[in-house]
Protein backbone atom coordinates (compact mmCIF):
# COMPACT_ATOMS: atom_id res chain seq x y z
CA UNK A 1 18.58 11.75 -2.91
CA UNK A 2 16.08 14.35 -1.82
CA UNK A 3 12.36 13.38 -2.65
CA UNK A 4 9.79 16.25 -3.83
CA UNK A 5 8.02 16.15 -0.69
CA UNK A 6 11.90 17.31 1.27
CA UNK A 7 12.26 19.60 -1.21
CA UNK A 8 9.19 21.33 -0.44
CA UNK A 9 9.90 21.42 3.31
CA UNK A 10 13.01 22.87 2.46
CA UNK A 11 11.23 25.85 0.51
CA UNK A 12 8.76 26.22 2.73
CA UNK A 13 11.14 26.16 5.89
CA UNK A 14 13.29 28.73 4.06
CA UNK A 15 11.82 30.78 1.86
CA UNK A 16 8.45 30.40 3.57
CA UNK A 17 10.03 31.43 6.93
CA UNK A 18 11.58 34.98 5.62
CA UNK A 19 14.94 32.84 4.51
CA UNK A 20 16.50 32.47 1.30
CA UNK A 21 16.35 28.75 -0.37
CA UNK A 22 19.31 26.65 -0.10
CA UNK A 23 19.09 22.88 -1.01
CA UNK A 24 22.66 21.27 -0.55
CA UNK A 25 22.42 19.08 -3.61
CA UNK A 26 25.08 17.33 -3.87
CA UNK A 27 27.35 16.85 -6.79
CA UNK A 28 28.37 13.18 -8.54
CA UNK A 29 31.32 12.33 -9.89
CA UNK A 30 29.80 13.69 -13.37
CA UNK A 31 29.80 17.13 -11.84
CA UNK A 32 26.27 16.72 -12.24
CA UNK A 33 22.73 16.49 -9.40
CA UNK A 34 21.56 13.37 -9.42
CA UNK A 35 18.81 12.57 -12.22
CA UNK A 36 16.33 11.83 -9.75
CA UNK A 37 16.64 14.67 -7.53
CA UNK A 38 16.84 17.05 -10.93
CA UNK A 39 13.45 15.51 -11.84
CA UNK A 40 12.10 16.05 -8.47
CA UNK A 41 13.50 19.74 -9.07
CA UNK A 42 11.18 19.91 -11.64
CA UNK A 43 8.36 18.77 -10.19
CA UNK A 44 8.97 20.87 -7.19
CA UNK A 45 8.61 23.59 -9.29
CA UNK A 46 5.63 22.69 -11.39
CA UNK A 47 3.60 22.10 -7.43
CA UNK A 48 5.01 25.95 -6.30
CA UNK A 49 4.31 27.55 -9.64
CA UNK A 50 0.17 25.94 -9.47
CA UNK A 51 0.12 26.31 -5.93
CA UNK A 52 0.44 30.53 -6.41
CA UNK A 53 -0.61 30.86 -9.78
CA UNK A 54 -3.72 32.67 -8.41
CA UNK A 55 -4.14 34.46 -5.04
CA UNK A 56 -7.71 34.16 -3.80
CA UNK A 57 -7.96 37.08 -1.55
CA UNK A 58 -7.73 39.82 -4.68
CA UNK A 59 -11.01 41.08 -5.48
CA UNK A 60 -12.44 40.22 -2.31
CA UNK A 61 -13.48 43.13 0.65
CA UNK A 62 -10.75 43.44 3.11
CA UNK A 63 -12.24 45.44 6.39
CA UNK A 64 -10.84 46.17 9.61
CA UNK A 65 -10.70 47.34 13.02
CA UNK A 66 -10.46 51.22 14.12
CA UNK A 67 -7.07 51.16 14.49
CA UNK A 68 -5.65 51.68 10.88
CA UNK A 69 -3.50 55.19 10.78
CA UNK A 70 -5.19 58.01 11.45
CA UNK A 71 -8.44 56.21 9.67
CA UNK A 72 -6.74 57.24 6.65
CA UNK A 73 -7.57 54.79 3.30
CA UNK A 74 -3.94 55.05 2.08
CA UNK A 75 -2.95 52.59 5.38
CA UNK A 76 -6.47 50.69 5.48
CA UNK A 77 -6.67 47.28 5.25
CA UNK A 78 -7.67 46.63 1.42
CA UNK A 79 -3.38 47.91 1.01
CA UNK A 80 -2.56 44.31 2.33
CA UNK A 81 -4.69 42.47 -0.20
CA UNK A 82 -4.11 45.00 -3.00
CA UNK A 83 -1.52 42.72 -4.80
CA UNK A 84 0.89 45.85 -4.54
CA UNK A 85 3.96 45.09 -2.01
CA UNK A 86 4.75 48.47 -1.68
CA UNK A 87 1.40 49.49 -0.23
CA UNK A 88 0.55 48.56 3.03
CA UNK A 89 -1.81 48.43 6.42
CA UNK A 90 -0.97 50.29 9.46
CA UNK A 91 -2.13 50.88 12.69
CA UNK A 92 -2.11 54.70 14.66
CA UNK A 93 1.65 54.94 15.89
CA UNK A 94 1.37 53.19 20.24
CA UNK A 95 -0.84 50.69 18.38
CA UNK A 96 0.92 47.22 18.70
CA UNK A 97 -2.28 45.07 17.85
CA UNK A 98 -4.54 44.69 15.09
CA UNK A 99 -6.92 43.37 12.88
CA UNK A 100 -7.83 42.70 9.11
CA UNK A 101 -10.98 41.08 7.62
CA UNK A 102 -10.87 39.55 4.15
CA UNK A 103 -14.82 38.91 2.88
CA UNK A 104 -14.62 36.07 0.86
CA UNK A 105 -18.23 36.09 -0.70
CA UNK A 106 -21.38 34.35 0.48
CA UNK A 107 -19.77 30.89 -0.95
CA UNK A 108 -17.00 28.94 0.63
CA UNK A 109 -13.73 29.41 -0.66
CA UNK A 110 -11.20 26.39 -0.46
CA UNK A 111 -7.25 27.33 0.58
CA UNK A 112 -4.21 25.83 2.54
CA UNK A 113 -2.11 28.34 2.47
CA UNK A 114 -1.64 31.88 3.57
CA UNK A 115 0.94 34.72 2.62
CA UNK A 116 2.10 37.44 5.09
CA UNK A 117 4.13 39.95 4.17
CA UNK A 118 5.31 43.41 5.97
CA UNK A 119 6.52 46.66 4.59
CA UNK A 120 9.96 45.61 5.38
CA UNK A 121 11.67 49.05 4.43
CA UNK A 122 9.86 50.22 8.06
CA UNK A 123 11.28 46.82 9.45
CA UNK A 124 10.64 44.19 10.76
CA UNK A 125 7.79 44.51 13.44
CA UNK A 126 5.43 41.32 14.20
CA UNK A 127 6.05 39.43 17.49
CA UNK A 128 2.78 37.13 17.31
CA UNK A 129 -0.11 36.47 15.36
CA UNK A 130 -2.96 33.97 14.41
CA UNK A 131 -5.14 33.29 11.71
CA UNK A 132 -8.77 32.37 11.75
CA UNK A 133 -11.19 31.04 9.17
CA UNK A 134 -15.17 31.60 9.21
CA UNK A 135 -16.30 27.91 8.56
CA UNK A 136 -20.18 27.51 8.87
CA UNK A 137 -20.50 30.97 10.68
CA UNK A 138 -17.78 29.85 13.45
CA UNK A 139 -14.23 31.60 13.41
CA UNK A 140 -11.64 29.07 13.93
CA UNK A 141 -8.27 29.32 14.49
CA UNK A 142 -6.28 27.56 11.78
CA UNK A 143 -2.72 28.83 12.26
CA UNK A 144 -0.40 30.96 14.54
CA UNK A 145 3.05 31.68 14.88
CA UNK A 146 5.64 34.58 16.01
CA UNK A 147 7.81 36.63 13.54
CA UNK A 148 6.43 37.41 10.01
CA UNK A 149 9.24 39.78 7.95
CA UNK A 150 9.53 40.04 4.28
CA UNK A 151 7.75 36.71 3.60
CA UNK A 152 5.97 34.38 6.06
CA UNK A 153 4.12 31.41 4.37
CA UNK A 154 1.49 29.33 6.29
CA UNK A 155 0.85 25.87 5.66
CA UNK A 156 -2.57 24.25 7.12
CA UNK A 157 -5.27 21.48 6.39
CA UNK A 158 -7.63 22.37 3.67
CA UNK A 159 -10.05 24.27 4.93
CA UNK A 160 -13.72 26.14 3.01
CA UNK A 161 -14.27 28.87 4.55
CA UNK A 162 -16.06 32.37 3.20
CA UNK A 163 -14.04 34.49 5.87
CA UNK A 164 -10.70 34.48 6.55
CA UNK A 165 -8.92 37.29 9.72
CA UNK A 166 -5.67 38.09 10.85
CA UNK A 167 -4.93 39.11 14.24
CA UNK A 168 -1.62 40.51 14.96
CA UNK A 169 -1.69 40.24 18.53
CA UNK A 170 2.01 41.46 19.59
CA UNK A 171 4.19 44.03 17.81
CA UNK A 172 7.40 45.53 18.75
CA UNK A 173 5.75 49.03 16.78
CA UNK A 174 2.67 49.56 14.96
CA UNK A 175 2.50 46.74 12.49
CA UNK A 176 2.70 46.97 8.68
CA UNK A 177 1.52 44.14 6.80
CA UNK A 178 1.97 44.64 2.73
CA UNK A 179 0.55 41.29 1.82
CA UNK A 180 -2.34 39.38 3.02
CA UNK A 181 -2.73 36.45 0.32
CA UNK A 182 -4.73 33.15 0.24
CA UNK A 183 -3.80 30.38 -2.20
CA UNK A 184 -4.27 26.62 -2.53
CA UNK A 185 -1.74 24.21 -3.51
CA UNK A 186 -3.32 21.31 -6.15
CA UNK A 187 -5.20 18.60 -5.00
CA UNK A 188 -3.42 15.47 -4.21
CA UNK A 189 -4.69 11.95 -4.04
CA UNK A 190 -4.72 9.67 -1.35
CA UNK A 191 -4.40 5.70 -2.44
CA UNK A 192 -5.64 3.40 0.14
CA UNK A 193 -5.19 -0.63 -0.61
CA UNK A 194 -6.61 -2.76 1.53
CA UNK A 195 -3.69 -4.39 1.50
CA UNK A 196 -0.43 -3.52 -0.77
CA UNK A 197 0.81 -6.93 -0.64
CA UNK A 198 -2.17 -9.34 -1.13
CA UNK A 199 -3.01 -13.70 -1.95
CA UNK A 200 -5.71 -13.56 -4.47
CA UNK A 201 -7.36 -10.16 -4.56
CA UNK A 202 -7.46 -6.78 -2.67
CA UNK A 203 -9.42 -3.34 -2.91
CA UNK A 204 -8.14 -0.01 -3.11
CA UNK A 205 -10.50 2.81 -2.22
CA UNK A 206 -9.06 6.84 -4.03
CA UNK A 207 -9.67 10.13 -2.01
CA UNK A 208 -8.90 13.73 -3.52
CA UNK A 209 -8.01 16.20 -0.54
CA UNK A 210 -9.96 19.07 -2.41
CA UNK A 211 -13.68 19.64 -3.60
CA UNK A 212 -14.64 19.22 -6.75
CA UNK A 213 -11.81 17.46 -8.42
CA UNK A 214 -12.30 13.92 -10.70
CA UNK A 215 -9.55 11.36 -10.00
CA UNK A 216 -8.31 9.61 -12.70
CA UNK A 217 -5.76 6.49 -12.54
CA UNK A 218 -4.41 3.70 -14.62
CA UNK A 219 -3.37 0.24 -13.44
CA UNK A 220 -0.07 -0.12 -15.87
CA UNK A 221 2.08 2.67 -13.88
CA UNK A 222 1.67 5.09 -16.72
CA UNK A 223 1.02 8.95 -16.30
CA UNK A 224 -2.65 9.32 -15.32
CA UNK A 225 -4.67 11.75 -17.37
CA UNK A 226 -8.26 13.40 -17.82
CA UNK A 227 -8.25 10.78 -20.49
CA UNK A 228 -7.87 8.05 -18.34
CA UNK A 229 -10.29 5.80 -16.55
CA UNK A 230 -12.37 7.98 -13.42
CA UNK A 231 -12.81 6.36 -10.33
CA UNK A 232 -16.47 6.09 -9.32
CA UNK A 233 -15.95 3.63 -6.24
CA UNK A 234 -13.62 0.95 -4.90
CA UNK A 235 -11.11 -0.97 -7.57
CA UNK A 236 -10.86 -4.21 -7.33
CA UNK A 237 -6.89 -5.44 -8.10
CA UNK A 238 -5.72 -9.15 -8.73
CA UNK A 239 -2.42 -9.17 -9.95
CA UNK A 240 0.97 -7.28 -9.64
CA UNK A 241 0.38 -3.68 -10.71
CA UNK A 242 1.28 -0.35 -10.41
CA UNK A 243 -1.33 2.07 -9.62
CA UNK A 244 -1.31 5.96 -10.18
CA UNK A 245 -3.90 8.66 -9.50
CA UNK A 246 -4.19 12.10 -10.35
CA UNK A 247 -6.73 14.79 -9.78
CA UNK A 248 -8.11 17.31 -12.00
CA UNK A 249 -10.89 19.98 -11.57
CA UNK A 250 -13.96 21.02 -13.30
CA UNK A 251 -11.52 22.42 -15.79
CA UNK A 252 -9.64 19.78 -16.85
CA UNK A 253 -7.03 20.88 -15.35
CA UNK A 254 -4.51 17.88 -14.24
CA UNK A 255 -2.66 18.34 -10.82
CA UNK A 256 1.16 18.26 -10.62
CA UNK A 257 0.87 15.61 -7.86
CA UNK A 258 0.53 12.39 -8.90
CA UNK A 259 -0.10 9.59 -6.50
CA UNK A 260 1.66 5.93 -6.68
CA UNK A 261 1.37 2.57 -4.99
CA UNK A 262 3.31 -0.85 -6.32
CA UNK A 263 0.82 -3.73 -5.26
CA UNK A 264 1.94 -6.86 -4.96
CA UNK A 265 -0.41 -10.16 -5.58
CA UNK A 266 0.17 -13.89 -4.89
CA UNK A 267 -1.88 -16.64 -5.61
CA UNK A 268 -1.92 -19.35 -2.95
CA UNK A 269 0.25 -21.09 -4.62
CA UNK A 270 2.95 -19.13 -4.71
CA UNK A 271 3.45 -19.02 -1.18
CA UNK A 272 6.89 -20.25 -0.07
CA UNK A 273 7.08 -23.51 1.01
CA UNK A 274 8.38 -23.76 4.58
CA UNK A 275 11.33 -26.64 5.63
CA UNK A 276 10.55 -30.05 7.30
CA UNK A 277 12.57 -31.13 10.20
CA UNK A 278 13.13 -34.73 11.30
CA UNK A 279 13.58 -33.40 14.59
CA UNK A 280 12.69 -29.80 16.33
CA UNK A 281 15.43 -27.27 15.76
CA UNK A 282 17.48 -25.82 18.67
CA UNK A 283 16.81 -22.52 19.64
CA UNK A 284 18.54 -19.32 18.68
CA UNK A 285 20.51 -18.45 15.76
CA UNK A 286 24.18 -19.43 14.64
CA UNK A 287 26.55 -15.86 13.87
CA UNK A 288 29.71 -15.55 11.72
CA UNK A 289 32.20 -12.52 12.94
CA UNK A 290 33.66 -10.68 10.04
CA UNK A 291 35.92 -7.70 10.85
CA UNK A 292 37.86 -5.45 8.13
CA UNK A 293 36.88 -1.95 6.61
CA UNK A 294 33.32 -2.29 5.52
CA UNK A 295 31.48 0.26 2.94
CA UNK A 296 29.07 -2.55 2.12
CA UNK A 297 27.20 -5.80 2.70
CA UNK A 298 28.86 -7.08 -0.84
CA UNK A 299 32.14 -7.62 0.59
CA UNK A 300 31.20 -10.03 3.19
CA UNK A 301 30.96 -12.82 0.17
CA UNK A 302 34.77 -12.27 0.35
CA UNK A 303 35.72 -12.54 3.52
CA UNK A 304 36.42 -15.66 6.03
CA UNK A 305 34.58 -14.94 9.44
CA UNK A 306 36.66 -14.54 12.44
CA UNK A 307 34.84 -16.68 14.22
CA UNK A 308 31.21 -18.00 14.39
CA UNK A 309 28.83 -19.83 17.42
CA UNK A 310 25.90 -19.20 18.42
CA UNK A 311 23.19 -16.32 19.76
CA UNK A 312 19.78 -16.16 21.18
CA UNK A 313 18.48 -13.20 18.38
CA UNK A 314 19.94 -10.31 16.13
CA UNK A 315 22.78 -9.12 18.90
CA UNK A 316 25.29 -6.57 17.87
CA UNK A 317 26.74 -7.05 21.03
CA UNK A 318 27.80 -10.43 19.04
CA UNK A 319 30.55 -7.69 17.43
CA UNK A 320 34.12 -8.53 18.24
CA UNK A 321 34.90 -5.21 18.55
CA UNK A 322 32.78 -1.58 17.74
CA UNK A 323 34.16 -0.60 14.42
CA UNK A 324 35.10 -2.45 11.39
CA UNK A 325 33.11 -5.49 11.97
CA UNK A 326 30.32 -7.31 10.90
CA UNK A 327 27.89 -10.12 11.62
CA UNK A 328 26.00 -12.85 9.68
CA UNK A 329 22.78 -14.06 11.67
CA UNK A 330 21.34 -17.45 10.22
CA UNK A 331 18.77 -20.13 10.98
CA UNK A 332 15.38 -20.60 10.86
CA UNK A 333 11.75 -18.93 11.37
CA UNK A 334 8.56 -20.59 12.89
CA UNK A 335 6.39 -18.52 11.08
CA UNK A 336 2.05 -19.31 11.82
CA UNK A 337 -0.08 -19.01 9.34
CA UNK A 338 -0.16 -18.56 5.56
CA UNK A 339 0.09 -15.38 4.70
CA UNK A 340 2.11 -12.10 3.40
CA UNK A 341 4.60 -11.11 6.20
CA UNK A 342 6.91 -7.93 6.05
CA UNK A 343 10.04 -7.92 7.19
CA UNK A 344 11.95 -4.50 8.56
CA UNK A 345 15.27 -4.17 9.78
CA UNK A 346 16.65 -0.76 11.65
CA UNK A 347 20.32 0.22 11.41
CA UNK A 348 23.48 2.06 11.46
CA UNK A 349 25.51 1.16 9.41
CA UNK A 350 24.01 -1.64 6.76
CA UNK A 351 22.18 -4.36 7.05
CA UNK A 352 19.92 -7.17 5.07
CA UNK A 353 17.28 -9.74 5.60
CA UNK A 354 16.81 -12.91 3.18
CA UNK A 355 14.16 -15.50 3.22
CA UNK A 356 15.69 -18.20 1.88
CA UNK A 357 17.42 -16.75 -1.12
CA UNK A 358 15.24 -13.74 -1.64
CA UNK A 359 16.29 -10.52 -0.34
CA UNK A 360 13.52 -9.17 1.30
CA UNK A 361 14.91 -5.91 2.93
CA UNK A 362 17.41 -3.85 2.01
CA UNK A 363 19.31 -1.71 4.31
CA UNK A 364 23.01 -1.53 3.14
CA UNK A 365 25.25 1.11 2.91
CA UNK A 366 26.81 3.70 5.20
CA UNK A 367 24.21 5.62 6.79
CA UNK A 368 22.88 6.27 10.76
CA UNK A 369 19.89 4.72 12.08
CA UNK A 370 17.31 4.09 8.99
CA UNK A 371 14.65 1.63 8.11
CA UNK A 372 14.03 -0.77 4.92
CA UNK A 373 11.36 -3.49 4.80
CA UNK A 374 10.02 -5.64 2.41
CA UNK A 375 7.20 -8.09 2.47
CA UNK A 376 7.00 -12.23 1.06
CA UNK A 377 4.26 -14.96 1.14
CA UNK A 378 5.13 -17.41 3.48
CA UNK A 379 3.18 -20.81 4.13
CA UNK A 380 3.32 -21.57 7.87
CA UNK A 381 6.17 -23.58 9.02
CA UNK A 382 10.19 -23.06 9.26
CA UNK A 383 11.60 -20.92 6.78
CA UNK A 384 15.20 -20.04 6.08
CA UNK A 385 16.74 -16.69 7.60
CA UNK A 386 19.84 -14.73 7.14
CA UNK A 387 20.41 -10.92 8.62
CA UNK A 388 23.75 -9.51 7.52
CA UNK A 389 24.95 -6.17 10.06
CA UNK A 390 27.91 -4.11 9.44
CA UNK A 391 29.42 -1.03 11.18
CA UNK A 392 32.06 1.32 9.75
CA UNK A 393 32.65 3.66 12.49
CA UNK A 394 30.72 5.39 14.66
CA UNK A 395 27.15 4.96 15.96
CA UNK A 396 26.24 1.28 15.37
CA UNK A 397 22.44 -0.15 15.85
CA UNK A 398 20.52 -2.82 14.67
CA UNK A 399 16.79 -3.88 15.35
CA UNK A 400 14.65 -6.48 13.22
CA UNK A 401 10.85 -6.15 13.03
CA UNK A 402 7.77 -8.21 11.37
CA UNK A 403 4.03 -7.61 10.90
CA UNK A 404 1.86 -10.14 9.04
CA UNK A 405 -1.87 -12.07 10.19
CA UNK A 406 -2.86 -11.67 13.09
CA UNK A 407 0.90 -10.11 13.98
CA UNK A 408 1.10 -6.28 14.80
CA UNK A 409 4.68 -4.52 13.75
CA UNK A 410 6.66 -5.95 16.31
CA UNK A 411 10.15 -7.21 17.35
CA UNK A 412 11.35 -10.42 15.78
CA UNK A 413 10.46 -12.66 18.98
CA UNK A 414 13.68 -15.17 20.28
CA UNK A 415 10.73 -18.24 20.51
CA UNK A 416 10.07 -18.01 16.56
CA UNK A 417 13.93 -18.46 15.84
CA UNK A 418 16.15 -21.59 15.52
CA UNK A 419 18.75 -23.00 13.80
């Protein structure tokens, strides 16, 4: 299921690179998209439609070097910001290089991205080019790239800048640029948590990526709105919540991107208990061999293993043979110190991770090399551990990570594992 954010690169990567848009949904046995990828359709849509809705460079001066044809207005540089395609800038004929100057006033303007166009029934003629922006008196280059054709749309870091100058620095013939246009996409909200999974309390500091917007958020995972609470400084979470932010300007005027985070609280004592041993564990883990076509994890509850013993850590190499077979990894985990711990495991095809009898990451299905984590309180001490691994055909992998205090993302170490 594509996600807004993949549907954008696709537009962008198409349409924004002189390409038509083509995004390979793919049908259900309903003969329908997916619902989630129709809503994220939607949404797509509503982010494209505010992010052009007004293009900042008309109105503005647009000046340029000698070298427009024959110094003649009808090819001068206000053509390419005239917000008429069929009108255009052009240099004398020999000419391959050029410059235009949009004069955004004496106040910053705010943007991300940039539209080139040329006067495509003359062809297509750029070969290079750059973009600069005049931020605190000092022109900086913010973008660059090669071909331009019919449509050619720039994506960069925010940037406020009251001068903005495109350099077409290689042409196969004198360039022709139609369309020099400035926009910025809505704001969108950045949600930091000190932590997302937390014991007893954590803080979550809100950051719009534009000037001049208000964020607004609510804590019960409905759809934020100018009506909802502002943020004015650092919130301070305690229990299980969902938090979403949205930003809206000086006009009350709500983005289309709304930010989410699921946090996750534990009191101390909801920490899992860990197991107590009579006698140390032995080290390693024990592994059941399945084999038989596999599609998913849920038909291993049928099946008898093949055979079973035992393995130092999460082996595929434990597989009787490369496709059709699976594995079931269990025994035990020395884990340190109270705390939340996440768990992550890599691979192609599925794969799952319990603690005890909570499934902590999910990973199943057919699919190449992907990753799914999940995070649990844990007191220190042993705790029950189970990784499930199956491969179709093809490709096989499987790696198995953890983070929590005091532990960096890392491989699951042998020396913590025992059964």
């Amino acid at each position: 299921v594509k996600s807004v954010d993949h549907l954008l690169d696709i537009y962008y990567n198409s349409v924004g690179h002189n390409t038509n848009l083509l995004l390979n949904f793919a049908i259900d046995n309903r003969g329908l998209v997916h619902e989630n990828e129709a809503a994220a359709l939607r949404q797509m849509t509503d982010i494209l439609k505010a992010t052009f809705a007004e293009n900042l460079a008309i109105g503005h001066a647009a000046i340029g070097d000698y070298h427009y044809r024959g110094n003649d207005p009808f090819y001068g540089p206000a053509r390419a910001n005239d917000g008429d395609n069929s009108t255009y800038w052009a240099t004398d004929d020999g000419v391959t290089q050029g410059t235009i100057v949009l004069q955004l006033g004496p106040n910053p303007t705010t943007f991300n991205r940039v539209v080139l166009q040329e006067h495509i029934p003359l062809g297509q003629r750029v070969r290079a080019w750059n973009i600069e922006a005049r931020i605190d008196r000092e022109w900086r280059v913010i973008a660059e790239g090669t071909t331009i054709g019919y449509k050619r749309i720039v994506r960069f870091d925010t940037v406020s800048a009251n001068g903005i100058r495109l350099n077409i620095t290689d042409s196969r013939a004198c360039p022709t640029i139609s369309t020099l246009g400035v926009y910025c996409a809505p704001a969108e909200v950045t949600i930091t948590p000190e932590a997302r999974v937390f014991i007893g309390q954590t803080t979550v500091t809100l950051d719009a990526d534009l000037p001049n917007q208000s964020i607004h958020y609510t804590l019960d995972g409905s759809e934020p709105t100018d009506q909802s609470p502002v943020y004015d400084g650092p919130i301070a979470v305690d229990e299980t919540c969902t938090l979403r932010a949205v930003a809206v300007t000086e006009a009350g005027v709500a983005s289309p991107l709304v930010a989410s985070v699921e946090l996750v609280g534990y009191d101390a004592a909801d920490l899992k208990e860990g197991v107590v041993f009579v006698r140390e564990p032995d080290a390693g883990l024990s592994v059941a061999r399945y084999e038989g076509g596999w599609q998913t994890l849920d038909q291993m509850a049928d099946r008898e293993p093949v055979s079973s013993g035992t393995c130092e850590s999460f082996d595929i190499n434990e597989l009787t043979r490369n496709d059709h077979a699976a594995l079931a990894f269990t025994g035990y985990i020395n884990v340190p110190a109270d705390g939340i711990y996440e768990f992550f495991t890599s691979s192609d095809d599925g794969s799952r991770l319990y603690i005890g009898e909570e499934l902590v990451a999910n990973n199943d299905g057919l699919h190449g090399m992907v990753e799914a984590s999940g995070q649990v309180g844990l007191r220190a001490g042993y705790h029950p551990i189970r990784v499930e691994y199956f491969n179709a055909t093809g490709g096989k992998g499987l790696e198995v990570h953890w983070a929590g205090p005091g532990i960096e993302k890392q491989a699951l170490p042998g020396e913590v594992l025992s059964h």
